[in-house]
N, C-alpha and C. Protein backbone atom coordinates (compact mmCIF):
# COMPACT_ATOMS: atom_id res chain seq x y z
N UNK A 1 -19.35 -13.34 3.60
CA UNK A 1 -19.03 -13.67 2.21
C UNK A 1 -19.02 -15.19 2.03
N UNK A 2 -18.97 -15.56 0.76
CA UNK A 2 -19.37 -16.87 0.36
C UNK A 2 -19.20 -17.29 -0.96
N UNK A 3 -18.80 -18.43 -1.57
CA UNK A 3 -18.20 -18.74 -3.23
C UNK A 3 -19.66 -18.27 -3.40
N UNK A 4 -19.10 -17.73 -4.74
CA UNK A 4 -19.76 -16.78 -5.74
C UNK A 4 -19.91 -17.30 -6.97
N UNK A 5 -20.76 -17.34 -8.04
CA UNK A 5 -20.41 -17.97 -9.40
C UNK A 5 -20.72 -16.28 -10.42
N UNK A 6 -20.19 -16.12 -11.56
CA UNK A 6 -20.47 -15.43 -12.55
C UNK A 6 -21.25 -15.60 -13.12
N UNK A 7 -21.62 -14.08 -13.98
CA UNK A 7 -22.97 -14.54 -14.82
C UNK A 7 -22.08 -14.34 -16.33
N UNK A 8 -21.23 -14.89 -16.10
CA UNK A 8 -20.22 -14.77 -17.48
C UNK A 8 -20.16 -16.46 -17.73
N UNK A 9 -19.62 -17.14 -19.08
CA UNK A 9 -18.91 -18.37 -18.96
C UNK A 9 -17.48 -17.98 -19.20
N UNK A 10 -16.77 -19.28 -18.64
CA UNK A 10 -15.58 -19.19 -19.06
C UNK A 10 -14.87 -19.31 -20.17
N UNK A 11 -13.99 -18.42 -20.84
CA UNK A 11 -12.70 -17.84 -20.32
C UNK A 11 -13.23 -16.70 -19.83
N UNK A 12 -12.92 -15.82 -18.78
CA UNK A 12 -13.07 -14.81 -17.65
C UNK A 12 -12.10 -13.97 -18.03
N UNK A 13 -12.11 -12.83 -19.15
CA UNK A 13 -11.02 -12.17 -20.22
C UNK A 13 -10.01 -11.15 -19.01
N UNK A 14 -9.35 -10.44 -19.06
CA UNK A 14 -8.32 -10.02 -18.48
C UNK A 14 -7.58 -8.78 -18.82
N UNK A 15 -7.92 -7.82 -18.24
CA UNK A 15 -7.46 -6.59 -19.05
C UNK A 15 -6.66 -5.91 -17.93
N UNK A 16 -5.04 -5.41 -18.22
CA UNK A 16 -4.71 -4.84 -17.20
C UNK A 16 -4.58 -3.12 -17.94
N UNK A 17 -4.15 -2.42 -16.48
CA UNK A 17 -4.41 -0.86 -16.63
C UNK A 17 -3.19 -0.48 -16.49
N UNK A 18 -2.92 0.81 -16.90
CA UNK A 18 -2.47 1.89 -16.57
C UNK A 18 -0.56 1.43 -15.56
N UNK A 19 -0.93 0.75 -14.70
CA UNK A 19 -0.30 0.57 -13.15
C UNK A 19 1.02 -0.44 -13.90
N UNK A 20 0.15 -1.63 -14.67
CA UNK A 20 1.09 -2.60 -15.44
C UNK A 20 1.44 -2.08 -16.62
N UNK A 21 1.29 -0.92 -16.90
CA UNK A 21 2.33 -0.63 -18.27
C UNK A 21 4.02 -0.69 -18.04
N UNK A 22 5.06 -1.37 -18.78
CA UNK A 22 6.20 -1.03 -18.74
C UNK A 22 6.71 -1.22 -17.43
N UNK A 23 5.88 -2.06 -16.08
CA UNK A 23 6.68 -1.83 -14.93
C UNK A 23 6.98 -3.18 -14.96
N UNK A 24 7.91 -4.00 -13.55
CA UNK A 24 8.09 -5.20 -13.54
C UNK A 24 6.16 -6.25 -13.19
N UNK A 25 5.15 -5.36 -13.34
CA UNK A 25 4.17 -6.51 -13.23
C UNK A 25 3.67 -6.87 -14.73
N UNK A 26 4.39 -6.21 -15.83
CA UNK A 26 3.51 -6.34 -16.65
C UNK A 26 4.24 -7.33 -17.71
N UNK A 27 5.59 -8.06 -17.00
CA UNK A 27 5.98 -9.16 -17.46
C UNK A 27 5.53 -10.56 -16.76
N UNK A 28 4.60 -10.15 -15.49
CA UNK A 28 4.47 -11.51 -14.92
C UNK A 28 3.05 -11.86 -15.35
N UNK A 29 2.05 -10.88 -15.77
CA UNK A 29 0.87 -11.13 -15.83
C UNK A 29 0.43 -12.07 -16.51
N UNK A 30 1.11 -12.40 -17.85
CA UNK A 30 1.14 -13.34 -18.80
C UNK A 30 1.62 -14.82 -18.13
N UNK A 31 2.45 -14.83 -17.21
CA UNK A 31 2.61 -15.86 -16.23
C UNK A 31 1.65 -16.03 -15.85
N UNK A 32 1.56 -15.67 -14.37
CA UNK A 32 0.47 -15.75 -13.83
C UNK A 32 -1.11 -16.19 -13.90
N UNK A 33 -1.57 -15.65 -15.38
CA UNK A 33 -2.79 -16.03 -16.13
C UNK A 33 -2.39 -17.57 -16.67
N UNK A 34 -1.43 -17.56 -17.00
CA UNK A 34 -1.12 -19.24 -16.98
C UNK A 34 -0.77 -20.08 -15.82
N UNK A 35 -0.12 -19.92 -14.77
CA UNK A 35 -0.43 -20.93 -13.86
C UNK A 35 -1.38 -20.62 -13.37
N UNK A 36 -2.53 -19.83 -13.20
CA UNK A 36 -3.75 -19.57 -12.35
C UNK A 36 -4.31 -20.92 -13.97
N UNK A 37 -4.17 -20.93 -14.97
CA UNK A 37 -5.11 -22.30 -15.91
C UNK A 37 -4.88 -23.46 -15.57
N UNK A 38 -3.18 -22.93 -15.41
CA UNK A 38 -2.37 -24.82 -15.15
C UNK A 38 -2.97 -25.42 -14.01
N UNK A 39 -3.57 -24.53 -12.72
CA UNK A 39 -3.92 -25.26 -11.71
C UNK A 39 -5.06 -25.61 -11.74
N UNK A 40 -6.16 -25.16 -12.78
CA UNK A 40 -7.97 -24.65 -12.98
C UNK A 40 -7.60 -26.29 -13.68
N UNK A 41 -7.09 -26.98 -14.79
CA UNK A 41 -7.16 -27.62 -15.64
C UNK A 41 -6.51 -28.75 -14.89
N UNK A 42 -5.49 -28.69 -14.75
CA UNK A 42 -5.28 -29.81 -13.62
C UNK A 42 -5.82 -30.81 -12.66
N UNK A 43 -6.83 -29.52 -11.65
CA UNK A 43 -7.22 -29.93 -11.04
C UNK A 43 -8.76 -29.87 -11.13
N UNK A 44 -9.11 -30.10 -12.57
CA UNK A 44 -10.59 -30.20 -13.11
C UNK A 44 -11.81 -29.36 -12.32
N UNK A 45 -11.19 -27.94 -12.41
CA UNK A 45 -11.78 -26.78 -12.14
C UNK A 45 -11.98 -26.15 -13.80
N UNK A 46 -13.70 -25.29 -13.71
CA UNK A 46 -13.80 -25.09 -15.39
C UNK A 46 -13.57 -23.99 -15.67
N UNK A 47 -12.54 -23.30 -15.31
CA UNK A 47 -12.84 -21.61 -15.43
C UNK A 47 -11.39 -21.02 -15.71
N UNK A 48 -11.04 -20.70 -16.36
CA UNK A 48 -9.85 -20.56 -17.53
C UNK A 48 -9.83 -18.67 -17.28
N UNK A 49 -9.00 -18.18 -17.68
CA UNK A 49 -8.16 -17.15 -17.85
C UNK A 49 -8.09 -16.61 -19.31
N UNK A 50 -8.21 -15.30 -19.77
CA UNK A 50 -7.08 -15.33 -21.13
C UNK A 50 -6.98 -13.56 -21.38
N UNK A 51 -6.38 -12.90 -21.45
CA UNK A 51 -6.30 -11.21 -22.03
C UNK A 51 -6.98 -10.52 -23.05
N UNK A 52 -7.95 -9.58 -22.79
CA UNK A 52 -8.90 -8.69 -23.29
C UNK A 52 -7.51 -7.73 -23.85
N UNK A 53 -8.08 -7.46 -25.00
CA UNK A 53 -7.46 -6.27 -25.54
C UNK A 53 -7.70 -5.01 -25.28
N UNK A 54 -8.79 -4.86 -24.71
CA UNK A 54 -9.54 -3.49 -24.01
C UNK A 54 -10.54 -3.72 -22.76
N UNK A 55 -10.60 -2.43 -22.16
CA UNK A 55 -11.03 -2.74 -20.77
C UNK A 55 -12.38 -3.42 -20.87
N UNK A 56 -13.46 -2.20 -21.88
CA UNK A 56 -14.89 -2.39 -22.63
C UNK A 56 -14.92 -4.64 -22.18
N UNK A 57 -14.40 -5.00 -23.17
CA UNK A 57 -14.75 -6.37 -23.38
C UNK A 57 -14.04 -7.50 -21.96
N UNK A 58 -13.41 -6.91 -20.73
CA UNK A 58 -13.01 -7.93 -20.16
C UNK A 58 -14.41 -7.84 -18.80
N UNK A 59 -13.93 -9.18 -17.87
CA UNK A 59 -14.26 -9.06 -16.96
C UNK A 59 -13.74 -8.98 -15.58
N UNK A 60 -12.27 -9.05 -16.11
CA UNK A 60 -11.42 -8.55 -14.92
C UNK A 60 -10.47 -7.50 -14.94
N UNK A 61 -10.41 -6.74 -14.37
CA UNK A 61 -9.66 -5.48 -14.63
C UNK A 61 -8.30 -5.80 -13.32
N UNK A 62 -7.48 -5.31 -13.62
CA UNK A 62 -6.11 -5.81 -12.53
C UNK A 62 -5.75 -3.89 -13.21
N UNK A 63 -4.89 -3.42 -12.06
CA UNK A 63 -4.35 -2.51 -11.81
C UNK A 63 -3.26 -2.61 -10.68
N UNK A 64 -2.35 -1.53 -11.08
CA UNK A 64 -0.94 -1.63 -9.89
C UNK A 64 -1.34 -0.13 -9.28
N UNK A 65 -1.48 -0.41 -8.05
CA UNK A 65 -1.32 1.26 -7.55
C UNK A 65 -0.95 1.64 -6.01
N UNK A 66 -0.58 2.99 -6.38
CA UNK A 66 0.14 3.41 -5.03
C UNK A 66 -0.44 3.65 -3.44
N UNK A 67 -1.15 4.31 -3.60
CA UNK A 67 -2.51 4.81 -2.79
C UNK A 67 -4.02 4.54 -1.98
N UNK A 68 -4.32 4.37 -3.48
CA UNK A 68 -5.50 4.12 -3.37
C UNK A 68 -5.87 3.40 -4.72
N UNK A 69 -7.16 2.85 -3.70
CA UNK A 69 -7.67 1.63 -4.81
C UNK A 69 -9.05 1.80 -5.18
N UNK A 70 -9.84 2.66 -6.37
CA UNK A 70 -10.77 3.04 -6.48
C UNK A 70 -11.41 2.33 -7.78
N UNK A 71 -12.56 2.36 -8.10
CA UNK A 71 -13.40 1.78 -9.63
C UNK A 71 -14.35 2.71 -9.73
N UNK A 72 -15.34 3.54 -10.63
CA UNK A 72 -16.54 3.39 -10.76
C UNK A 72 -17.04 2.43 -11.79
N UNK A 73 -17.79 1.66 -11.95
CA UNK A 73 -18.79 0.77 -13.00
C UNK A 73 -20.44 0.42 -12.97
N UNK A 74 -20.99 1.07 -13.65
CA UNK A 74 -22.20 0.65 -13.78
C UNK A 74 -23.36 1.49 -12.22
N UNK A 75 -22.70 2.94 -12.03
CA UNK A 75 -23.38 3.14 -11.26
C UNK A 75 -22.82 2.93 -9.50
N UNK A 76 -21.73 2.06 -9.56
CA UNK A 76 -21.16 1.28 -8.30
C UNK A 76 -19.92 2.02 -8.45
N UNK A 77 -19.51 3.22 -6.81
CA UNK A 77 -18.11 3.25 -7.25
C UNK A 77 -17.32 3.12 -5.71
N UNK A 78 -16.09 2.58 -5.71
CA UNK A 78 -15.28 2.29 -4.90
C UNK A 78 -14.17 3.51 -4.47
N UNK A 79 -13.72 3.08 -3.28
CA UNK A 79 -12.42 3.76 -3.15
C UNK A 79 -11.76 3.55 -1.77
N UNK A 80 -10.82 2.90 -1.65
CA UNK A 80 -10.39 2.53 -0.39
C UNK A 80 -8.78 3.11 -0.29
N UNK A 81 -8.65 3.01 0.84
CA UNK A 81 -6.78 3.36 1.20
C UNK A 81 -5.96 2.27 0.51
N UNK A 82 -4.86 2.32 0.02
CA UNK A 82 -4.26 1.18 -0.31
C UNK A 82 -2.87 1.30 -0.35
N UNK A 83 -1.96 0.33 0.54
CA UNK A 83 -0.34 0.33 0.47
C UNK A 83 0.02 -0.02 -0.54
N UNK A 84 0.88 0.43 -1.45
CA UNK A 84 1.56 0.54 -2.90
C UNK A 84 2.89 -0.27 -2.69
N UNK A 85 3.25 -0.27 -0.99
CA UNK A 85 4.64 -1.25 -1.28
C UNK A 85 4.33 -2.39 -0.48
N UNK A 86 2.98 -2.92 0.27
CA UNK A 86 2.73 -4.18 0.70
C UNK A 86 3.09 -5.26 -0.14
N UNK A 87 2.51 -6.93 0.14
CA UNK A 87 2.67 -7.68 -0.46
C UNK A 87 1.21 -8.26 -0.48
N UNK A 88 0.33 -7.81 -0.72
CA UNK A 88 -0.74 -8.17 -0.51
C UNK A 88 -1.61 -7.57 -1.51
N UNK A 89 -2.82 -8.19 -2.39
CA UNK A 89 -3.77 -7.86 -3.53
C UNK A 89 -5.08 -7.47 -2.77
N UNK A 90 -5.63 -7.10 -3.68
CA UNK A 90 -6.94 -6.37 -3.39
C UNK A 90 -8.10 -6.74 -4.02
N UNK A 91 -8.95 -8.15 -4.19
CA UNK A 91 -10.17 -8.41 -5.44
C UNK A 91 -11.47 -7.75 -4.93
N UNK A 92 -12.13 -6.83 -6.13
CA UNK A 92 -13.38 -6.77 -5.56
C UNK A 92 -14.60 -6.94 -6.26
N UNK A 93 -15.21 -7.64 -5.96
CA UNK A 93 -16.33 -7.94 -7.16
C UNK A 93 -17.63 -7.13 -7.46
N UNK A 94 -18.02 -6.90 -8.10
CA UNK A 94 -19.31 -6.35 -8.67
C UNK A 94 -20.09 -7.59 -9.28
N UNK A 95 -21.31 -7.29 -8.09
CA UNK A 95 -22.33 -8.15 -8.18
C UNK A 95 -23.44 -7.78 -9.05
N UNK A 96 -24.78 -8.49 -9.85
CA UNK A 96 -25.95 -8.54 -10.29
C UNK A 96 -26.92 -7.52 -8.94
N UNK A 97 -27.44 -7.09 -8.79
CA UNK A 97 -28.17 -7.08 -7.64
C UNK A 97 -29.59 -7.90 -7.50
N UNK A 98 -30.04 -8.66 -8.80
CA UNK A 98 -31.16 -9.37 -9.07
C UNK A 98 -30.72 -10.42 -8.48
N UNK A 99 -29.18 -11.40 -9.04
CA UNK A 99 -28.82 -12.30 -9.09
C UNK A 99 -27.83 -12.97 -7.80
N UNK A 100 -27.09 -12.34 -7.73
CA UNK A 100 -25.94 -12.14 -6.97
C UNK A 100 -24.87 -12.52 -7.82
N UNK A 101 -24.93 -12.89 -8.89
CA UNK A 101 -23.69 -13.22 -9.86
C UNK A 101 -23.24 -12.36 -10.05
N UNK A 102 -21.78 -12.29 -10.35
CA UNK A 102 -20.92 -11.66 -10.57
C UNK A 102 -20.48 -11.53 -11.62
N UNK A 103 -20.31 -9.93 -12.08
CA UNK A 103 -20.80 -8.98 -13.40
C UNK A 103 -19.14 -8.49 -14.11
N UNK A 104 -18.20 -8.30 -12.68
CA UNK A 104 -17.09 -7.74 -12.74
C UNK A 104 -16.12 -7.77 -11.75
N UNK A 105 -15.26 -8.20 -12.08
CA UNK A 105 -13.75 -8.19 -10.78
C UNK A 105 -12.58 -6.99 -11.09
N UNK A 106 -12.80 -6.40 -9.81
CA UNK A 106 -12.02 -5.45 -10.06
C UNK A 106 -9.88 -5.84 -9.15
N UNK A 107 -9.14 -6.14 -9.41
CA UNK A 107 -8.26 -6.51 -8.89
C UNK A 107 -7.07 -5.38 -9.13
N UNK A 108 -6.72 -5.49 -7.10
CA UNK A 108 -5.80 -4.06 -7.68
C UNK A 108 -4.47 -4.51 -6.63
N UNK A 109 -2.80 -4.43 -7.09
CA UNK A 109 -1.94 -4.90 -6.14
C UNK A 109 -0.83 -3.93 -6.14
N UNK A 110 -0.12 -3.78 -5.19
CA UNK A 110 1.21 -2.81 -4.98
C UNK A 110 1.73 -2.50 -5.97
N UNK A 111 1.74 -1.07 -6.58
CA UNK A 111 2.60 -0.97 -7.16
C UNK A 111 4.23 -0.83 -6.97
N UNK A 112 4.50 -1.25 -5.78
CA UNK A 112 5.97 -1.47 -5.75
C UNK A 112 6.24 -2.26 -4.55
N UNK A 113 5.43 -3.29 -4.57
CA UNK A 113 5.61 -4.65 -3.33
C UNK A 113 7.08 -4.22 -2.45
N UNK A 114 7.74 -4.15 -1.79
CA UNK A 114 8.91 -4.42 -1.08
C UNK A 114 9.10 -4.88 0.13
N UNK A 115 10.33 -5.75 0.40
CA UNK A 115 10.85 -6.51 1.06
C UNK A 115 10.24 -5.98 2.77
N UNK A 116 10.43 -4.71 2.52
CA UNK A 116 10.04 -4.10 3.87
C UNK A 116 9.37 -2.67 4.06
N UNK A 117 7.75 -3.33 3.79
CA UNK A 117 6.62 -2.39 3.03
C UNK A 117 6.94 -1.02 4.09
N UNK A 118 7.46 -0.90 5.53
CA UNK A 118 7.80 0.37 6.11
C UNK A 118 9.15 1.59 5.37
N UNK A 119 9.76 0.56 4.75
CA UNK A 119 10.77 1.23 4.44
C UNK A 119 11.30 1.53 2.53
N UNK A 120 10.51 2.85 2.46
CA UNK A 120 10.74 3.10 1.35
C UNK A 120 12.00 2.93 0.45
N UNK A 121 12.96 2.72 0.62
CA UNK A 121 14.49 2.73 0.56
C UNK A 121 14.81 0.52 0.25
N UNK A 122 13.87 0.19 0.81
CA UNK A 122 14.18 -1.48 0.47
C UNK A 122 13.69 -1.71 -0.88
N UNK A 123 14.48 -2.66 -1.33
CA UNK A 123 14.53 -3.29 -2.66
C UNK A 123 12.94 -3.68 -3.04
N UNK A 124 12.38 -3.88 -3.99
CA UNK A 124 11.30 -4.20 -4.69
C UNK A 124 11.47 -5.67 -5.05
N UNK A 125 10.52 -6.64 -4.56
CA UNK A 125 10.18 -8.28 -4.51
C UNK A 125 10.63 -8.87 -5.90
N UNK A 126 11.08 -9.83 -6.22
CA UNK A 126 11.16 -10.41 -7.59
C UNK A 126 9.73 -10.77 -7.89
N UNK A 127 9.77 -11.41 -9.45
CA UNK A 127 9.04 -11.94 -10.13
C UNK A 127 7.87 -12.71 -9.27
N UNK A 128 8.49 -14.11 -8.85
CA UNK A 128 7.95 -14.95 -8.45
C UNK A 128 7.19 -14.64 -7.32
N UNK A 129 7.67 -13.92 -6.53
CA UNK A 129 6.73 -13.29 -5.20
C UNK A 129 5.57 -12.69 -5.88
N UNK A 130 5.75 -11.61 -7.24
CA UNK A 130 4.66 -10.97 -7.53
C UNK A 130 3.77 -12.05 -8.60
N UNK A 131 3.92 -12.78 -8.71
CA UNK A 131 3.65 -14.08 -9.58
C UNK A 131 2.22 -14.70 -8.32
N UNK A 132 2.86 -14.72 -7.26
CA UNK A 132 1.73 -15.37 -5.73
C UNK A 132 1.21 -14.50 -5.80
N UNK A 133 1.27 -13.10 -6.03
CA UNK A 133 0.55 -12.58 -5.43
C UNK A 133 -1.09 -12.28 -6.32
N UNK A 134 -0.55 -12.47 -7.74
CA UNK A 134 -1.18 -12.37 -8.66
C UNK A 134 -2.35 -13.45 -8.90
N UNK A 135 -2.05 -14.85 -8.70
CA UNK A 135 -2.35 -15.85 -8.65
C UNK A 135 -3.26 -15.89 -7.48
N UNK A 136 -3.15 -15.59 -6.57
CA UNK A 136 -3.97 -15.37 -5.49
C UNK A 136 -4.96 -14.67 -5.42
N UNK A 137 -4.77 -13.21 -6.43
CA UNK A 137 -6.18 -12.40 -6.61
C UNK A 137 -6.98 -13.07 -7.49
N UNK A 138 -6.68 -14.06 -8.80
CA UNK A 138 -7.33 -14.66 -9.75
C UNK A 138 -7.90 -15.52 -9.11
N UNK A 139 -8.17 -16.23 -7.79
CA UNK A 139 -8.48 -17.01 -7.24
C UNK A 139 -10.15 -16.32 -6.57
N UNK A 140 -9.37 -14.99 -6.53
CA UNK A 140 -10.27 -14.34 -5.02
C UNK A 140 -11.60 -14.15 -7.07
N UNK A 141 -10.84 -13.59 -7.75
CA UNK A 141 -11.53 -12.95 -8.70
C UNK A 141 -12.44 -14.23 -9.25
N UNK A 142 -12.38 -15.64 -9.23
CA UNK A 142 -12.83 -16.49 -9.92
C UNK A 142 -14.21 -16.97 -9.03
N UNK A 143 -14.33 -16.14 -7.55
CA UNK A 143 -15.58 -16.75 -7.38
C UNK A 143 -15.29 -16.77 -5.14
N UNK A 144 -14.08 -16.46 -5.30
CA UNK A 144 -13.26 -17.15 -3.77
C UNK A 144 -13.39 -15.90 -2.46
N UNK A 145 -13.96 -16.03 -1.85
CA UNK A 145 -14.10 -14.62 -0.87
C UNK A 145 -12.93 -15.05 0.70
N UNK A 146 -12.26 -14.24 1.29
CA UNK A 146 -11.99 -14.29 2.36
C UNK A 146 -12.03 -15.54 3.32
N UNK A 147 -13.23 -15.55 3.21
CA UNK A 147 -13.96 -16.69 4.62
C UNK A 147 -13.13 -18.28 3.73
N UNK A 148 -12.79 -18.18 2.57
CA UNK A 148 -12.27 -19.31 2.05
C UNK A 148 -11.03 -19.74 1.94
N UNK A 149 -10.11 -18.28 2.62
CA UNK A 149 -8.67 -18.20 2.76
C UNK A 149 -8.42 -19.93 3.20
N UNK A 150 -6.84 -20.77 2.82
CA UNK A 150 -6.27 -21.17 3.32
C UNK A 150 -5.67 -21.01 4.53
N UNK A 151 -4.62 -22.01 4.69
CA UNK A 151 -3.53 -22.35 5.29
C UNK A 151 -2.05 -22.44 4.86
N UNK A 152 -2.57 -23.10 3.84
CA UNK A 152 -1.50 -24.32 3.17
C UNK A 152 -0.98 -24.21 1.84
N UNK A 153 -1.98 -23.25 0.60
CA UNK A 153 -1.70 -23.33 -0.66
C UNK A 153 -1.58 -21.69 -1.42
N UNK A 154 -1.84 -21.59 -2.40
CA UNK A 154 -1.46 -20.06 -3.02
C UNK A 154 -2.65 -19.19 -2.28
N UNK A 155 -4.01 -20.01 -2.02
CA UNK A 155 -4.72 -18.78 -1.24
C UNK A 155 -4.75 -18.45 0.27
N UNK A 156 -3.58 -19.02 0.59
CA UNK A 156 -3.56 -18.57 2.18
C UNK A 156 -3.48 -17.38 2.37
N UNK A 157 -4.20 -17.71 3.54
CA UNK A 157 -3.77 -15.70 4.39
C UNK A 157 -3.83 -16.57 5.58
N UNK A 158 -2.56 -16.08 6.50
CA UNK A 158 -1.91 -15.02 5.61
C UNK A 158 -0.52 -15.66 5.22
N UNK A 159 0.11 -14.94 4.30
CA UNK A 159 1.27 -15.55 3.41
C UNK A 159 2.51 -14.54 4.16
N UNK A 160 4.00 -15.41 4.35
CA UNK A 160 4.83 -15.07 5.32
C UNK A 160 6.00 -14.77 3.46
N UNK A 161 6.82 -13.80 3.50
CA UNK A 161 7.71 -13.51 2.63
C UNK A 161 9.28 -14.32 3.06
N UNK A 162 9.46 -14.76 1.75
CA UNK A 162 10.61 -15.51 2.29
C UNK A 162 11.71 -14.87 1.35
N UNK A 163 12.72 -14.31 1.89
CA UNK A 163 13.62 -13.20 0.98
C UNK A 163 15.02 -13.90 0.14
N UNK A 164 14.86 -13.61 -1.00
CA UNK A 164 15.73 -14.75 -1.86
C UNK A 164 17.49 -13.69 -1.37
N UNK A 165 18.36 -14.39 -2.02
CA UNK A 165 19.61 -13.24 -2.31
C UNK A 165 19.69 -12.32 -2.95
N UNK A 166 18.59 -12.41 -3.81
CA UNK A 166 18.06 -11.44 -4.84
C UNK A 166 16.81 -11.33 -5.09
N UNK A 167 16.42 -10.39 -5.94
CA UNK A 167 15.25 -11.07 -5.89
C UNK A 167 14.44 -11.84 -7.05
N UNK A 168 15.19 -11.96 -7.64
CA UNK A 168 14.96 -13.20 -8.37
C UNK A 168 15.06 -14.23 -8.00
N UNK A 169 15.00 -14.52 -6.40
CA UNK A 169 15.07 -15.61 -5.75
C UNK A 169 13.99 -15.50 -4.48
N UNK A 170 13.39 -14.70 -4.15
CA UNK A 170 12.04 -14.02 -3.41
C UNK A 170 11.18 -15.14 -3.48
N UNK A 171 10.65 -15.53 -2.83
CA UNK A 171 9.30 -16.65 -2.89
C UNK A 171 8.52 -15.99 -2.10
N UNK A 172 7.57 -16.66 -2.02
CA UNK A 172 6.17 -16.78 -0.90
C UNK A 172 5.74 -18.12 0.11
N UNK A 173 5.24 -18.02 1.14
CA UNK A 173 5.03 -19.40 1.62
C UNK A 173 3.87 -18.93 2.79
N UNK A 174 3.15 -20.46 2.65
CA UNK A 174 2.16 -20.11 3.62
C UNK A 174 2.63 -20.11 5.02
N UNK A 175 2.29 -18.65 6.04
CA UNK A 175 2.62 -18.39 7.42
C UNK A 175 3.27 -19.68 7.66
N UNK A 176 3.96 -19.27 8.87
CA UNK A 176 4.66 -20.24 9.65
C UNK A 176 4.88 -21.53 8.85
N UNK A 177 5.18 -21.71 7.74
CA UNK A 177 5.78 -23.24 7.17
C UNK A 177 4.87 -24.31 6.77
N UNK A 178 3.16 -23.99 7.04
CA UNK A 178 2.42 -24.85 6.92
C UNK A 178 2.58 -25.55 5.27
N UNK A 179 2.50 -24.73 4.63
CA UNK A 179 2.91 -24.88 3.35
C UNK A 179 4.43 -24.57 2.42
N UNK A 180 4.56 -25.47 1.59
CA UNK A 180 6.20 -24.94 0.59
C UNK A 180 6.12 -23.49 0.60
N UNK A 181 7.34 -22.89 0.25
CA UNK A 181 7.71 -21.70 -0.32
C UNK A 181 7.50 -22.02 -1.69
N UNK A 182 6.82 -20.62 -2.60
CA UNK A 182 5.81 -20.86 -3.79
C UNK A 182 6.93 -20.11 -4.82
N UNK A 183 7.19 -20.23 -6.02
CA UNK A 183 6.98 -21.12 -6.96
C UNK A 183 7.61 -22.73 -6.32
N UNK A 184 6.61 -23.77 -7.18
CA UNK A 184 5.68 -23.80 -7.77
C UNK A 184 4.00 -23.89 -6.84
N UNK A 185 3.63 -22.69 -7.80
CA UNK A 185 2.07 -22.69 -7.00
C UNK A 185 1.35 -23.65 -6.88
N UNK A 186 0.74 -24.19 -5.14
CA UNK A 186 -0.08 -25.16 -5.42
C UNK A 186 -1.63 -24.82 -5.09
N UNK A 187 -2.41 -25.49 -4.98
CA UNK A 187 -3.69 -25.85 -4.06
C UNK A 187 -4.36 -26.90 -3.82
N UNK A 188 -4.77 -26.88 -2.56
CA UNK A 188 -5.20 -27.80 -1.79
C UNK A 188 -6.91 -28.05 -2.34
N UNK A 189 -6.98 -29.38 -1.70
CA UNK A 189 -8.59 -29.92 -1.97
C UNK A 189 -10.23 -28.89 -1.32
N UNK A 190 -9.68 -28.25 -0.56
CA UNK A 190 -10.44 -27.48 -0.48
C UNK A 190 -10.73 -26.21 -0.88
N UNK A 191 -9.56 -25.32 -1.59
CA UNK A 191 -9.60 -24.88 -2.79
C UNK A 191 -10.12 -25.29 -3.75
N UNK A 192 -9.87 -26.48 -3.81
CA UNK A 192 -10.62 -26.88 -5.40
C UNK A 192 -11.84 -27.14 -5.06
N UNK A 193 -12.19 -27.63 -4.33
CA UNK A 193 -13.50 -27.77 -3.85
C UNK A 193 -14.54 -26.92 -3.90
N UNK A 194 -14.24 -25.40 -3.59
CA UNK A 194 -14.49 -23.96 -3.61
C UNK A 194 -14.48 -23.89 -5.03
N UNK A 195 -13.85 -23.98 -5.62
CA UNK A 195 -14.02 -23.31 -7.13
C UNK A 195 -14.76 -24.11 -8.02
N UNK A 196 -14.57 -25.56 -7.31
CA UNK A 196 -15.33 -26.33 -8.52
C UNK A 196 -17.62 -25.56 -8.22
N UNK A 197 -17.45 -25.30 -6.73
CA UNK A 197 -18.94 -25.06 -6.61
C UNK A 197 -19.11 -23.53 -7.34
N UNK A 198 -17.71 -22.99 -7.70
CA UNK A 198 -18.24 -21.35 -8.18
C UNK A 198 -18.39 -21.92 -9.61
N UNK A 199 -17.61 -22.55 -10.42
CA UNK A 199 -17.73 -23.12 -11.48
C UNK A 199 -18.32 -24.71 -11.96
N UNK A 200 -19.55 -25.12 -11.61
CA UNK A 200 -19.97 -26.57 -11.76
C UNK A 200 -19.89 -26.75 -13.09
């Protein structure tokens, strides 16, 4: 894998499903789509964020789910295993096959993240943890594959959980300390670097 550019311009619209109705992700999403801009604009990256009113008109679809993580679109259909109480997102893109640009991001994350993804019975992550985690698929969704993971900033892998008193106090931080505990989300120059080539 390798930065990717769209055959869309930006804003890159945003439609969530089913998973974010009424649960605790479907108050952060509106976050999230904003610091995933605050950092695009900041750091003079051109590729912006904003919410589709319907699935039809976006190009990113985000879903919360338990199981499994499936799409069909355009002929292309998916379906993989997926932990519902990890802390970890899922982006997958749908490519051109003429082009290799990218047509559609499909993004799918726990529907019930917890403290201790073995143990059904542990508390469910605050905000801000699901805030990284979100922020991190908009990254993968904007153009960013694997091989581009960090160390140090919101796209590291891998990311170590740091457990608040509550969890409204839950953060994220890159493994072993290399990086702050997140909020506030950052990224590094080679992140930006990466996105500025998906977005020139």
């Amino acid at each position: 894998m390798t930065v990717k550019s769209w055959n869309h311009p930006s804003p890159l619209s945003v439609f969530a499903k089913g998973g974010f109705a009424g649960g605790a992700w479907t108050t952060v999403l509106r976050d999230a789509i904003k610091i995933f801009n605050d950092l695009m604009s900041n750091n003079g990256v051109k590729v912006s964020l904003t919410e589709a009113k319907e699935e039809g008109s976006a190009q990113i679809i985000v879903d919360a789910v338990a199981k499994q993580a499936s799409f069909s679109y355009r002929g292309a259909s998916y379906s993989k295993a997926f932990s519902g109480d990890g802390l970890h997102g899922l982006t997958v893109p749908v490519t051109e096959q003429d082009t290799g640009l990218i047509d559609r991001s499909f993004i799918f994350v726990p529907a019930t993240p917890r403290i201790d993804d073995a143990n059904k019975k542990s508390r469910e992550v605050g905000p801000d943890a699901r805030r990284f985690i979100l922020v991190h698929e908009f990254i993968h969704a904007a153009g960013l594959s694997n091989d581009e993971h960090t160390l140090e900033d919101v796209f590291c892998y891998p990311g170590e959980f740091v457990q608040g008193n509550s969890a409204g106090a839950d953060k994220i931080q890159p493994w072993g300390g290399l990086g702050k505990p997140m909020p506030p989300c950052t990224i590094i120059a080679k992140t930006v670097s990466n996105l500025q080539k998906a977005w020139p």
